[in-house]
PDB file of N, CA and C in Angstrom:
ATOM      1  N   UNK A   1       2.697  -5.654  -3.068  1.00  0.00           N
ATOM      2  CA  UNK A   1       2.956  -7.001  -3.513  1.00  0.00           C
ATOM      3  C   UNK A   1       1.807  -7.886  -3.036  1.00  0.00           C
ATOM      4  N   UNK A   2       1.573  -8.746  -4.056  1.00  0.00           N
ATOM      5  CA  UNK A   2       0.137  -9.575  -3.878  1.00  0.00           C
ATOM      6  C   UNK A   2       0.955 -11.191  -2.980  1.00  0.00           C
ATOM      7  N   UNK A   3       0.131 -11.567  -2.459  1.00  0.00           N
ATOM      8  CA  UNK A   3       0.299 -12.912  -1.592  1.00  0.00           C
ATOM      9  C   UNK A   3       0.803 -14.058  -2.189  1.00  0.00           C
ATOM     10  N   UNK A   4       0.647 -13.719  -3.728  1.00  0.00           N
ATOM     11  CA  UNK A   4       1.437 -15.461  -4.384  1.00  0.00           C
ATOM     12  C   UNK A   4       2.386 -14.537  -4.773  1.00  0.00           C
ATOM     13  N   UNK A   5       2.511 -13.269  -5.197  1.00  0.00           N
ATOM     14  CA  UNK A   5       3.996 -12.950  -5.639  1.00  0.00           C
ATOM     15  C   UNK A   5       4.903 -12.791  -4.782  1.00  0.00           C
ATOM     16  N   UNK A   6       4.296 -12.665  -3.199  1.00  0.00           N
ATOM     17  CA  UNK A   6       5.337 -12.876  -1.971  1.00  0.00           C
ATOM     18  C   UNK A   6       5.799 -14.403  -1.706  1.00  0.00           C
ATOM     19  N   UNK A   7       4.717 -15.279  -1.837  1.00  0.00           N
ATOM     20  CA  UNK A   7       4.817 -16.888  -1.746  1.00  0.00           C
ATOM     21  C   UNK A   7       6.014 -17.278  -2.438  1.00  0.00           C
ATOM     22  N   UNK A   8       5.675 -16.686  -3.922  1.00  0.00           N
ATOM     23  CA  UNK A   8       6.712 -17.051  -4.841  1.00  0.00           C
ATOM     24  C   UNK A   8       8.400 -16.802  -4.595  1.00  0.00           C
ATOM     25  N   UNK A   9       8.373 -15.377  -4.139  1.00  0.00           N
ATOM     26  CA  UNK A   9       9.537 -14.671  -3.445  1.00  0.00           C
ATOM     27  C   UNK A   9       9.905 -15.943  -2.189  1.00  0.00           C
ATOM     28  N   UNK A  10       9.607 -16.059  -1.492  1.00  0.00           N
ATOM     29  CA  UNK A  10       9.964 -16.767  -0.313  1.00  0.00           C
ATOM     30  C   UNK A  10      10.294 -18.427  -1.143  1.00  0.00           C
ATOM     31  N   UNK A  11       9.755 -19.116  -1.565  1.00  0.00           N
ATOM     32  CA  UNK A  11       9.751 -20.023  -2.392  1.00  0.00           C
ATOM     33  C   UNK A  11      11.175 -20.366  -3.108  1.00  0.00           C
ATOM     34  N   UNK A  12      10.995 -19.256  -3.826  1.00  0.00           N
ATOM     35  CA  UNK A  12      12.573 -18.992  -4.672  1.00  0.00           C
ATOM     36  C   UNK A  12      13.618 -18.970  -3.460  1.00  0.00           C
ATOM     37  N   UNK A  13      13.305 -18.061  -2.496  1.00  0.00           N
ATOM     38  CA  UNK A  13      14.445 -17.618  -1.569  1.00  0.00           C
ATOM     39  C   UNK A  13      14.687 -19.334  -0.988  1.00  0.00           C
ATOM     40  N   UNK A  14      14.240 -19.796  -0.360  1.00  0.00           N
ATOM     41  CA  UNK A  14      14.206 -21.253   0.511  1.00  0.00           C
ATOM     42  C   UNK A  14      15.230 -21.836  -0.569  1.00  0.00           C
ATOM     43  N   UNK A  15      14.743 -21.894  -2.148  1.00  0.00           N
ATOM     44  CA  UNK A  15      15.109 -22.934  -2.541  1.00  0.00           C
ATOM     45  C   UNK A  15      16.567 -22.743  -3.048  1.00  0.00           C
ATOM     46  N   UNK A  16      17.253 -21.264  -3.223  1.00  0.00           N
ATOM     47  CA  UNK A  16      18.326 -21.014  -3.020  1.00  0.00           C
ATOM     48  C   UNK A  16      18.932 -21.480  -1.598  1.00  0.00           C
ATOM     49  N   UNK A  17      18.951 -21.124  -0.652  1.00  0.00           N
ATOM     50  CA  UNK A  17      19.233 -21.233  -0.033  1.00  0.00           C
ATOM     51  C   UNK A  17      19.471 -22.719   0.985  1.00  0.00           C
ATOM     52  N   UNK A  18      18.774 -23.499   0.198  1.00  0.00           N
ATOM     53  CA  UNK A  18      18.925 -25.254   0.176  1.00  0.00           C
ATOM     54  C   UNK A  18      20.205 -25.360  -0.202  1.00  0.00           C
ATOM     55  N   UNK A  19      20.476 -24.155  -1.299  1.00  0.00           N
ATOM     56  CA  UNK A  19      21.631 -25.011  -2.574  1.00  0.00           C
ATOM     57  C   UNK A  19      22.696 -24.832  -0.920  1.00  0.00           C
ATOM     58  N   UNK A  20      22.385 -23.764  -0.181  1.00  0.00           N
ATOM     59  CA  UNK A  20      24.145 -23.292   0.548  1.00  0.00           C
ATOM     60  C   UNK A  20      24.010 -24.480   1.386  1.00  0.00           C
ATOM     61  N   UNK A  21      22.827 -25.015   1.806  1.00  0.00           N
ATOM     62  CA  UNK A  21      23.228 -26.225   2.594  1.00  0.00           C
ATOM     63  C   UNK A  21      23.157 -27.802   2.078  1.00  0.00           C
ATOM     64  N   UNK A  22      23.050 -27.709   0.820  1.00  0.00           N
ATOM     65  CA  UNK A  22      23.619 -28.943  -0.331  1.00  0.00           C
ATOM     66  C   UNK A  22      25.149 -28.947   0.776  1.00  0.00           C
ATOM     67  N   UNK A  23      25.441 -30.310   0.727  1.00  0.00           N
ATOM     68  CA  UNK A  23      26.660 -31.001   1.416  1.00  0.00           C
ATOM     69  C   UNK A  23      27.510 -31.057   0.032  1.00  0.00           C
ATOM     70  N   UNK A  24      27.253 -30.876  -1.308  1.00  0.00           N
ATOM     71  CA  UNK A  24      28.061 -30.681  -2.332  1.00  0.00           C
ATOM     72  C   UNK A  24      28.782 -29.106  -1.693  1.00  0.00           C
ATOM     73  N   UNK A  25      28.030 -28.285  -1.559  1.00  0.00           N
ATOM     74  CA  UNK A  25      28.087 -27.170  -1.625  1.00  0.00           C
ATOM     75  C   UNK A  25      28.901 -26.857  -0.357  1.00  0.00           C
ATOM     76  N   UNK A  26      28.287 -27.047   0.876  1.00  0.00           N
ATOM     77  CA  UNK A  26      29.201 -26.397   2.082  1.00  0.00           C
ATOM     78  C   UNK A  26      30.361 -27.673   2.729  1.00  0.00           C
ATOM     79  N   UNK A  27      30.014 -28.626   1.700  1.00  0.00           N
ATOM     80  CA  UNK A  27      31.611 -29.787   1.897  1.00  0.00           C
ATOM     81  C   UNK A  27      32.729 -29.072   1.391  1.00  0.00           C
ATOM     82  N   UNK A  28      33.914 -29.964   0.965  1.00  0.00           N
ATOM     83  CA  UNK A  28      34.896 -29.383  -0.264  1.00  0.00           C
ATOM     84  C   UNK A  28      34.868 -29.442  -1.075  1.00  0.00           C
ATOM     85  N   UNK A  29      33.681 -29.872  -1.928  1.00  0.00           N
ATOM     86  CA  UNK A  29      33.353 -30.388  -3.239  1.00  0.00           C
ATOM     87  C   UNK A  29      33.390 -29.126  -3.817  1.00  0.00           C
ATOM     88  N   UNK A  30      33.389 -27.684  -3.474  1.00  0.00           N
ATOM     89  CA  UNK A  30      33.280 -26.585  -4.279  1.00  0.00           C
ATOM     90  C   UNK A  30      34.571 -25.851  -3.342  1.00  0.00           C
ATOM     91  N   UNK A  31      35.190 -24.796  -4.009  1.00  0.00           N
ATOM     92  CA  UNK A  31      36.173 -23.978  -3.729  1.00  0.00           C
ATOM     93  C   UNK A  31      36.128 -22.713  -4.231  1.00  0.00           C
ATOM     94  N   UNK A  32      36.474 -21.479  -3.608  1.00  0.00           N
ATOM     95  CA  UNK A  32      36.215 -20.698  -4.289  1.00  0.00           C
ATOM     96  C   UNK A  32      35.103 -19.581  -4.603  1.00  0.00           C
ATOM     97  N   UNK A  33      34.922 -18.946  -5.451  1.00  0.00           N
ATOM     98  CA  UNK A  33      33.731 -18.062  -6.000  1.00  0.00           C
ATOM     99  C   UNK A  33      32.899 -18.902  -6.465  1.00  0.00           C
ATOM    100  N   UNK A  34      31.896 -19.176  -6.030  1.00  0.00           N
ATOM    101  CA  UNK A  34      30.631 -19.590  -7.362  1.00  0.00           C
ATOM    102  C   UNK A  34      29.783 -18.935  -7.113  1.00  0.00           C
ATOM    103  N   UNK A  35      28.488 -18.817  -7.962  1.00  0.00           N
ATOM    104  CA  UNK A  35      27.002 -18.006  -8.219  1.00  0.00           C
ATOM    105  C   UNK A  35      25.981 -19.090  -7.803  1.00  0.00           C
ATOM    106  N   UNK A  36      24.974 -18.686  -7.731  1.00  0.00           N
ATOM    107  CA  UNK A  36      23.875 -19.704  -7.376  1.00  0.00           C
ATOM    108  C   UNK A  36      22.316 -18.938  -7.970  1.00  0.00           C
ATOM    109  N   UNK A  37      22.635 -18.284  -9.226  1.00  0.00           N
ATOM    110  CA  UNK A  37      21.768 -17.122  -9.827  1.00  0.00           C
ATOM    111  C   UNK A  37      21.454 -15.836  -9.610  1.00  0.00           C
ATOM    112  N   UNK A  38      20.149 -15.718  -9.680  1.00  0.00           N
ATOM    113  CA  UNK A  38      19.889 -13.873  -9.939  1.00  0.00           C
ATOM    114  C   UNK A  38      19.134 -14.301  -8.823  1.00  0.00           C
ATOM    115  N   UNK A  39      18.940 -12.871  -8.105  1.00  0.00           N
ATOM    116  CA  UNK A  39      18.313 -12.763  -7.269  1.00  0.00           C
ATOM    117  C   UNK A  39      18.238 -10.843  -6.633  1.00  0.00           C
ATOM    118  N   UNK A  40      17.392 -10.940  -6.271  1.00  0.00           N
ATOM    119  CA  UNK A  40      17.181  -9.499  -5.891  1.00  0.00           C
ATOM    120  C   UNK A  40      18.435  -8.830  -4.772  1.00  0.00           C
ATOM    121  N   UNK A  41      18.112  -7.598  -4.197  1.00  0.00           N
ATOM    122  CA  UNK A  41      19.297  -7.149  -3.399  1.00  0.00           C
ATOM    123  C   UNK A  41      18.751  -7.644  -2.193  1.00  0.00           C
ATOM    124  N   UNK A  42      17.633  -7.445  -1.844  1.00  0.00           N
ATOM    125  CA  UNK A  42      16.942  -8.269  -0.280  1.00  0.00           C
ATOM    126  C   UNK A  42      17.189  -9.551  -0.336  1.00  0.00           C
ATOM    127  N   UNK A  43      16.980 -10.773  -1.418  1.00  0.00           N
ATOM    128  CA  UNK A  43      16.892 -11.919  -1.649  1.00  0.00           C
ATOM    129  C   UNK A  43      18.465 -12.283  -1.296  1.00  0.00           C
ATOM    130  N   UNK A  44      19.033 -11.542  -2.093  1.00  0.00           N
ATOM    131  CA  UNK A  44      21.039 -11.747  -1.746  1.00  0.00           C
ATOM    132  C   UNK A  44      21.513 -11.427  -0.340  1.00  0.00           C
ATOM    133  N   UNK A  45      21.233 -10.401   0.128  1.00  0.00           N
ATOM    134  CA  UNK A  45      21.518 -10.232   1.597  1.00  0.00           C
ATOM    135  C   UNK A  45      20.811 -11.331   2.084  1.00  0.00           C
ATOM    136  N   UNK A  46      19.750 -11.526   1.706  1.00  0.00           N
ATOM    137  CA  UNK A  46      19.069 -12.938   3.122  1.00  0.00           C
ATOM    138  C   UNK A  46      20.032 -14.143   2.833  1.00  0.00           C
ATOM    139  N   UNK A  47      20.586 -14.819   1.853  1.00  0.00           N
ATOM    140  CA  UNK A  47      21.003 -15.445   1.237  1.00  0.00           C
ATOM    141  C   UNK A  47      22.560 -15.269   1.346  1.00  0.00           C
ATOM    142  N   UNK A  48      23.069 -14.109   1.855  1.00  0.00           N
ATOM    143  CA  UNK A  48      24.129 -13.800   1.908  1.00  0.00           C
ATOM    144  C   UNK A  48      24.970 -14.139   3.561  1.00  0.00           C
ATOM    145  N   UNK A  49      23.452 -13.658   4.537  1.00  0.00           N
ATOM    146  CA  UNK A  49      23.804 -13.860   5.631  1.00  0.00           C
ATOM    147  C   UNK A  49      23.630 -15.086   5.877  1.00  0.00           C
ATOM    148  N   UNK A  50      22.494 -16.056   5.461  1.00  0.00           N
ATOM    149  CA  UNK A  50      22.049 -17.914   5.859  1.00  0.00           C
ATOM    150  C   UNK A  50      23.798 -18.327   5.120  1.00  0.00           C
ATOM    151  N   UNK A  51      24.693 -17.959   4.172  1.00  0.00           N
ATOM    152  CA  UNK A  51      25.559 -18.509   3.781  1.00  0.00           C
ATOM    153  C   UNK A  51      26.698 -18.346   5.130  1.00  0.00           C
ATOM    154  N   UNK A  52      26.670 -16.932   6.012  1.00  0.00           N
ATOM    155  CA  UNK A  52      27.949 -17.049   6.367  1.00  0.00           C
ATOM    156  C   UNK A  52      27.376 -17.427   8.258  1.00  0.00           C
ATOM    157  N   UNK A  53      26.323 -17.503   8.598  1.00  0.00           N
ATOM    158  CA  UNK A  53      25.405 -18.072   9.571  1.00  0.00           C
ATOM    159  C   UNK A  53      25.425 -16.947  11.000  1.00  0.00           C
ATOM    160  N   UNK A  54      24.647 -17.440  11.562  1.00  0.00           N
ATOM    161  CA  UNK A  54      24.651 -16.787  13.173  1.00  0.00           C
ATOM    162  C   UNK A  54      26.005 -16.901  13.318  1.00  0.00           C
ATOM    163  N   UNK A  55      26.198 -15.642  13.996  1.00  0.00           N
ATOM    164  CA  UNK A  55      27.382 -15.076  15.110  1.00  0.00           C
ATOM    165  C   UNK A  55      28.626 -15.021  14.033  1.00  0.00           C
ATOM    166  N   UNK A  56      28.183 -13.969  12.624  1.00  0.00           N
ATOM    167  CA  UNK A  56      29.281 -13.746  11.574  1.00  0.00           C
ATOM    168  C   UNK A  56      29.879 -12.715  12.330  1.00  0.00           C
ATOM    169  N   UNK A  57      30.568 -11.977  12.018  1.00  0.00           N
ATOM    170  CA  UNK A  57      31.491 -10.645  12.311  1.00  0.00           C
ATOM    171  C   UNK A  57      31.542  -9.933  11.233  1.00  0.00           C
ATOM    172  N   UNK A  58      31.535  -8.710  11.310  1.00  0.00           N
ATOM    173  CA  UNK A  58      32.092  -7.607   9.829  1.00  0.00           C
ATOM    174  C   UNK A  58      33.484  -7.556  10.432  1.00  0.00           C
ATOM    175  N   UNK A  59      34.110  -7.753   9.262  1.00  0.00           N
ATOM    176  CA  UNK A  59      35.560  -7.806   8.590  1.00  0.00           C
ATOM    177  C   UNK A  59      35.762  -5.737   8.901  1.00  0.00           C
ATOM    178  N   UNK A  60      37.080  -5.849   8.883  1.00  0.00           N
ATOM    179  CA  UNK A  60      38.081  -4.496   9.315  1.00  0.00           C
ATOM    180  C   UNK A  60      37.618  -3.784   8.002  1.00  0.00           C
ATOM    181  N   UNK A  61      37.121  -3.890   6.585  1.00  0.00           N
ATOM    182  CA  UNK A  61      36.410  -3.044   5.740  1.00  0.00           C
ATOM    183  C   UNK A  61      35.283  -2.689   5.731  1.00  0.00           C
ATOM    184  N   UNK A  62      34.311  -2.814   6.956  1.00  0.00           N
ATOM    185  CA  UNK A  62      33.441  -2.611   7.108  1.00  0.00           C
ATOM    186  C   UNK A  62      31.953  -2.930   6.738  1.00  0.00           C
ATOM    187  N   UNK A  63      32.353  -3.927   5.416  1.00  0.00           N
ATOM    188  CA  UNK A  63      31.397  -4.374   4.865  1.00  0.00           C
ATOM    189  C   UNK A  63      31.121  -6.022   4.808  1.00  0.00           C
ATOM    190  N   UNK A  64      31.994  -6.549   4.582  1.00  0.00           N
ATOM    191  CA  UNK A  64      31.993  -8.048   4.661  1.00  0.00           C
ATOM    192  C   UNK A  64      32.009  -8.738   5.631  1.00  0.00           C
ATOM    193  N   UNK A  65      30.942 -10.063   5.651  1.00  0.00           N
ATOM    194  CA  UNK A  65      30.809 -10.456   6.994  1.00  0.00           C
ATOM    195  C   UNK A  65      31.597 -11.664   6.369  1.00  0.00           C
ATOM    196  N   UNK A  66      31.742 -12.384   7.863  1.00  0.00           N
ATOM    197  CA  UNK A  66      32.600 -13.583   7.720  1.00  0.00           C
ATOM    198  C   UNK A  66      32.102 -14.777   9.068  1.00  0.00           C
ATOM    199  N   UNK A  67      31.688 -15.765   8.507  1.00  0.00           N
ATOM    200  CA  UNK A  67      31.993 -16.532   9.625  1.00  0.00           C
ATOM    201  C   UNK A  67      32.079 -16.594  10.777  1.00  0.00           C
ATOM    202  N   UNK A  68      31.435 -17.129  11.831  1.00  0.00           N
ATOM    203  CA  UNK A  68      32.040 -17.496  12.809  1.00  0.00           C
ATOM    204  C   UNK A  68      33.410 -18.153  12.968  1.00  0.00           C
ATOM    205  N   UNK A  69      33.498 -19.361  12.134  1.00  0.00           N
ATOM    206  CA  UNK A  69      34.798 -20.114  11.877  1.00  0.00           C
ATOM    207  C   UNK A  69      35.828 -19.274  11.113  1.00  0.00           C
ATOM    208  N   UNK A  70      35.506 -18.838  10.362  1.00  0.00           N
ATOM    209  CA  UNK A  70      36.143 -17.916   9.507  1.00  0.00           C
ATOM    210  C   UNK A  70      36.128 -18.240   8.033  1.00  0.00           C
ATOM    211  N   UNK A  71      35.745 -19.307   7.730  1.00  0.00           N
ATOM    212  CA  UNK A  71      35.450 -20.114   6.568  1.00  0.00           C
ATOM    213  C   UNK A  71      34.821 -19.642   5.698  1.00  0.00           C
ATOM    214  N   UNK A  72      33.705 -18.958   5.819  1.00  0.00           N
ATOM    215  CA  UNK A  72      32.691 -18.153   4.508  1.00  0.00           C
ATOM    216  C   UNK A  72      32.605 -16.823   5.014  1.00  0.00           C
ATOM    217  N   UNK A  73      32.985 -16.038   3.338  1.00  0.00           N
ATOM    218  CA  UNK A  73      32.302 -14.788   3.502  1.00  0.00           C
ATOM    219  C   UNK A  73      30.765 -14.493   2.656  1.00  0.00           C
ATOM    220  N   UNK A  74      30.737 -13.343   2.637  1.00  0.00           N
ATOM    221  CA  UNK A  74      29.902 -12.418   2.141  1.00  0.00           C
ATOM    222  C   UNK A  74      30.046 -10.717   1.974  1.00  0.00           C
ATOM    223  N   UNK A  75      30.448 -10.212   0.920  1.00  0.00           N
ATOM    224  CA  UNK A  75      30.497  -9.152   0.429  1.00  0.00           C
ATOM    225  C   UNK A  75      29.195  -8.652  -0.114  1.00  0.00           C
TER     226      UNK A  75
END
């Protein structure tokens, strides 16, 4: 991978990851399942873990993390 197609990668990633800390977004203004686009399987895990933050836990299925609070997951 060349240096602007990594730039670009990181770029995209940040700017997802704005959306999880939009105050629309991690207020109550949203409930539920929503999407926030396409994104790769590395891009989603990074994106997966900044959603549910430092000091998540995996859930008793072994796969899903959750929260510290308990408030957000990630599958």
């Amino acid at each position: 991978m060349d240096k602007q197609n990594a730039i670009r990668i990181v770029d995209t990633l940040e700017q997802r990851i704005a959306v999880l800390d939009d105050p629309r977004v991690s207020g109550k203004a949203l409930k539920g399942n929503f999407g926030i686009g396409e994104a790769s399987s590395l891009n989603a895990d990074l994106m997966g873990k900044s959603w549910v933050g430092d000091g998540y836990k995996v859930a008793s299925d072994g796969k899903t993390l959750v929260s510290s609070d308990g408030m957000r997951q990630y599958i």
